[in-house]
C-alpha atoms as a PDB file:
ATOM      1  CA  UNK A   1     -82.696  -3.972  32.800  1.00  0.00           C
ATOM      2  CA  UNK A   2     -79.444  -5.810  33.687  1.00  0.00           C
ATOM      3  CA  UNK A   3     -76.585  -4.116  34.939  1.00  0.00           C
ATOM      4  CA  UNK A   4     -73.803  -4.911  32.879  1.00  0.00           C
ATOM      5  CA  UNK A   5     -70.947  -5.010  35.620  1.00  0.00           C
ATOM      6  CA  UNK A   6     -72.882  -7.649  37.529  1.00  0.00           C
ATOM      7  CA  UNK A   7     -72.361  -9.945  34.387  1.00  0.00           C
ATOM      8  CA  UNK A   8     -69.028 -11.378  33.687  1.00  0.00           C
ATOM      9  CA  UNK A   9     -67.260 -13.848  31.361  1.00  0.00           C
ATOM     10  CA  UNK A  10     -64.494 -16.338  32.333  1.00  0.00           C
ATOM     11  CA  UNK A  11     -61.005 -16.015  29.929  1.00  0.00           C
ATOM     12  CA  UNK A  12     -58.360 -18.954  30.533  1.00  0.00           C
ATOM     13  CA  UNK A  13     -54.743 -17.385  28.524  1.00  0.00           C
ATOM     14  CA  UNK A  14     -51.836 -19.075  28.352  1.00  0.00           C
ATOM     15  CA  UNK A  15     -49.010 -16.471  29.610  1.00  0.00           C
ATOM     16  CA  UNK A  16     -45.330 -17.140  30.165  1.00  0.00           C
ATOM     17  CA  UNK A  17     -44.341 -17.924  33.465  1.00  0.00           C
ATOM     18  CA  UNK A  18     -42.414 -14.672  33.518  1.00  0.00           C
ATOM     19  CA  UNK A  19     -44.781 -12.598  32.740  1.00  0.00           C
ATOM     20  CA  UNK A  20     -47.194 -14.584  35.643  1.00  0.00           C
ATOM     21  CA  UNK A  21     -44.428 -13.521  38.579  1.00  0.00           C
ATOM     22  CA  UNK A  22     -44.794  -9.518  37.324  1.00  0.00           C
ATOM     23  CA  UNK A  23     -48.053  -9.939  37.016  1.00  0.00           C
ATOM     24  CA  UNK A  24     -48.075 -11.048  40.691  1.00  0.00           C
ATOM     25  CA  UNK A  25     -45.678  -9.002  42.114  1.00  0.00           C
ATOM     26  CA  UNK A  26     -47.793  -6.128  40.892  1.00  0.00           C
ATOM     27  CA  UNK A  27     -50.863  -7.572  42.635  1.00  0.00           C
ATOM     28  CA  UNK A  28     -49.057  -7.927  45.894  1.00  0.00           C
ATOM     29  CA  UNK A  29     -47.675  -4.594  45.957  1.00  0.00           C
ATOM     30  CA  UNK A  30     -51.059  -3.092  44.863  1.00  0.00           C
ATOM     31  CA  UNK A  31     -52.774  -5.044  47.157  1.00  0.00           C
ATOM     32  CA  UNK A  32     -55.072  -6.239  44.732  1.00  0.00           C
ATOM     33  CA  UNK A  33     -55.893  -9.655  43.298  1.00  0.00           C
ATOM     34  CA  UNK A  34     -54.284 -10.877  40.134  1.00  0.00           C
ATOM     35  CA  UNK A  35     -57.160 -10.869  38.542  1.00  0.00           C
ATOM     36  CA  UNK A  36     -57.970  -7.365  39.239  1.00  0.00           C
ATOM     37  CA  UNK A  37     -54.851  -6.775  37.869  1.00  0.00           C
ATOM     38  CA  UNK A  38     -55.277  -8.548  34.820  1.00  0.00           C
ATOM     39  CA  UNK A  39     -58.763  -6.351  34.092  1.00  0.00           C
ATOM     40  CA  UNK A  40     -57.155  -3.247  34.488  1.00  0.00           C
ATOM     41  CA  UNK A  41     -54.054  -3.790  31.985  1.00  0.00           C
ATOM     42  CA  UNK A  42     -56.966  -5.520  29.195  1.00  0.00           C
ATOM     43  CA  UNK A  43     -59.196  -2.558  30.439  1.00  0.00           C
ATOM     44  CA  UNK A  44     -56.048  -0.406  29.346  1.00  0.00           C
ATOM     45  CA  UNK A  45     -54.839  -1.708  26.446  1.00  0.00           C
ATOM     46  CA  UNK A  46     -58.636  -2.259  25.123  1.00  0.00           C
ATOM     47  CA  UNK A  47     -58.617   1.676  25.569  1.00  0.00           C
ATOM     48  CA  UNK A  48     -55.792   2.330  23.842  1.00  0.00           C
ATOM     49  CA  UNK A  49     -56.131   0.618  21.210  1.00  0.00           C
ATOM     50  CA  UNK A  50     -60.167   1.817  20.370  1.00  0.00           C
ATOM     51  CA  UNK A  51     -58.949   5.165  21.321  1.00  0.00           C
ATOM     52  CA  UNK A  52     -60.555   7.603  18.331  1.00  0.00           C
ATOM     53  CA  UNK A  53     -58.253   8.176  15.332  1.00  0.00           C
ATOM     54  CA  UNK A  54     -58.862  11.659  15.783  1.00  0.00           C
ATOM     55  CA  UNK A  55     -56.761  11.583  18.895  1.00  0.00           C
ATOM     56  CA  UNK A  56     -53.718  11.041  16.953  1.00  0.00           C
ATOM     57  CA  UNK A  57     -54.622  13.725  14.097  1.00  0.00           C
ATOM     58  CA  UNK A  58     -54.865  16.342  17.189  1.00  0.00           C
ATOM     59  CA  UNK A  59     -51.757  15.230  18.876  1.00  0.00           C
ATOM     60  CA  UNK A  60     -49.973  16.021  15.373  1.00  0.00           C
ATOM     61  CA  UNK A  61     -52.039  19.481  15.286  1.00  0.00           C
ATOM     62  CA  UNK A  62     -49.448  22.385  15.677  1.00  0.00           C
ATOM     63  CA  UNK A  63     -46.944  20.309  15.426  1.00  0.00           C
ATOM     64  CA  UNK A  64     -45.421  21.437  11.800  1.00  0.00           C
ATOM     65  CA  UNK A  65     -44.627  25.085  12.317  1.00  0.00           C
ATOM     66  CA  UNK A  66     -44.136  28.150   9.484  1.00  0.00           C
ATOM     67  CA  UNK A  67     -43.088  31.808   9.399  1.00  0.00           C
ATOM     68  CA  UNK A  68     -46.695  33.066   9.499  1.00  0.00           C
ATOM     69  CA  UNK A  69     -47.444  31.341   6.208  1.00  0.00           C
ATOM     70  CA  UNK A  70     -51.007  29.258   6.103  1.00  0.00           C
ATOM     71  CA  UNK A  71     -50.867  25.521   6.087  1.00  0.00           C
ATOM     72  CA  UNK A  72     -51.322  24.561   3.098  1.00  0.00           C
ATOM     73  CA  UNK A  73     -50.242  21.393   1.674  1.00  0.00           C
ATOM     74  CA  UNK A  74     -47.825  22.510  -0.381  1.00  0.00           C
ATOM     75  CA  UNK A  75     -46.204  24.375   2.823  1.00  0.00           C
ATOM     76  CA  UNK A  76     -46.622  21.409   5.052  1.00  0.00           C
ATOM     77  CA  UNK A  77     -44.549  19.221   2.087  1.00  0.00           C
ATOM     78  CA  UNK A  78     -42.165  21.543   2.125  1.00  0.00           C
ATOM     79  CA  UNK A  79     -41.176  22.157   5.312  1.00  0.00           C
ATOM     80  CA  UNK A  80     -41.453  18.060   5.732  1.00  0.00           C
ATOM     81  CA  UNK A  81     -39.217  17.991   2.707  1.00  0.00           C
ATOM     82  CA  UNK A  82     -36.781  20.426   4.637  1.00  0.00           C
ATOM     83  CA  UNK A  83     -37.150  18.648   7.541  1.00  0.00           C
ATOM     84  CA  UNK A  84     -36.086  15.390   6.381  1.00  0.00           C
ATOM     85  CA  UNK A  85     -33.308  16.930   4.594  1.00  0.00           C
ATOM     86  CA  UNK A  86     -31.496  17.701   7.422  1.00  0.00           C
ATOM     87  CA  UNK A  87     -31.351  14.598   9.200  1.00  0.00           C
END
């Protein structure tokens, strides 16, 4: 079986040349090489961005509060409704 981590893949992007010296000053002050750095922010964003749609649907969990009454719908409209009204 291979192991995955010993295989890699070469990616040439073109970057602004602001972006390069951030990029660099973060690799000298984390003592790391730029390309290490460069994984770690695609490793990031990569996660981010495949993150499960459920995440968001449990971050928004709780966050619509009643007087005791159930969630319904209708009661989550509503208090949206109100909500929106006062802004």
């Amino acid at each position: 079986m291979t192991n995955r981590r010993s295989m890699s893949y070469t990616l040439t992007v073109r970057i602004d040349l602001m972006l390069a010296e951030q990029i660099a000053v973060l690799a000298r002050q984390t003592n790391q090489p730029v390309s290490a750095v460069v994984r770690e922010a695609l490793s990031r964003h990569v996660a981010e961005t495949q993150a499960p749609r459920a995440t968001t649907l449990l971050r928004a969990a709780g966050s619509v509060r009643g007087e005791g009454q159930s969630a319904t719908n209708e009661n989550v409209r509503a208090k949206l409704r109100a909500r929106r009204a006062k802004r």
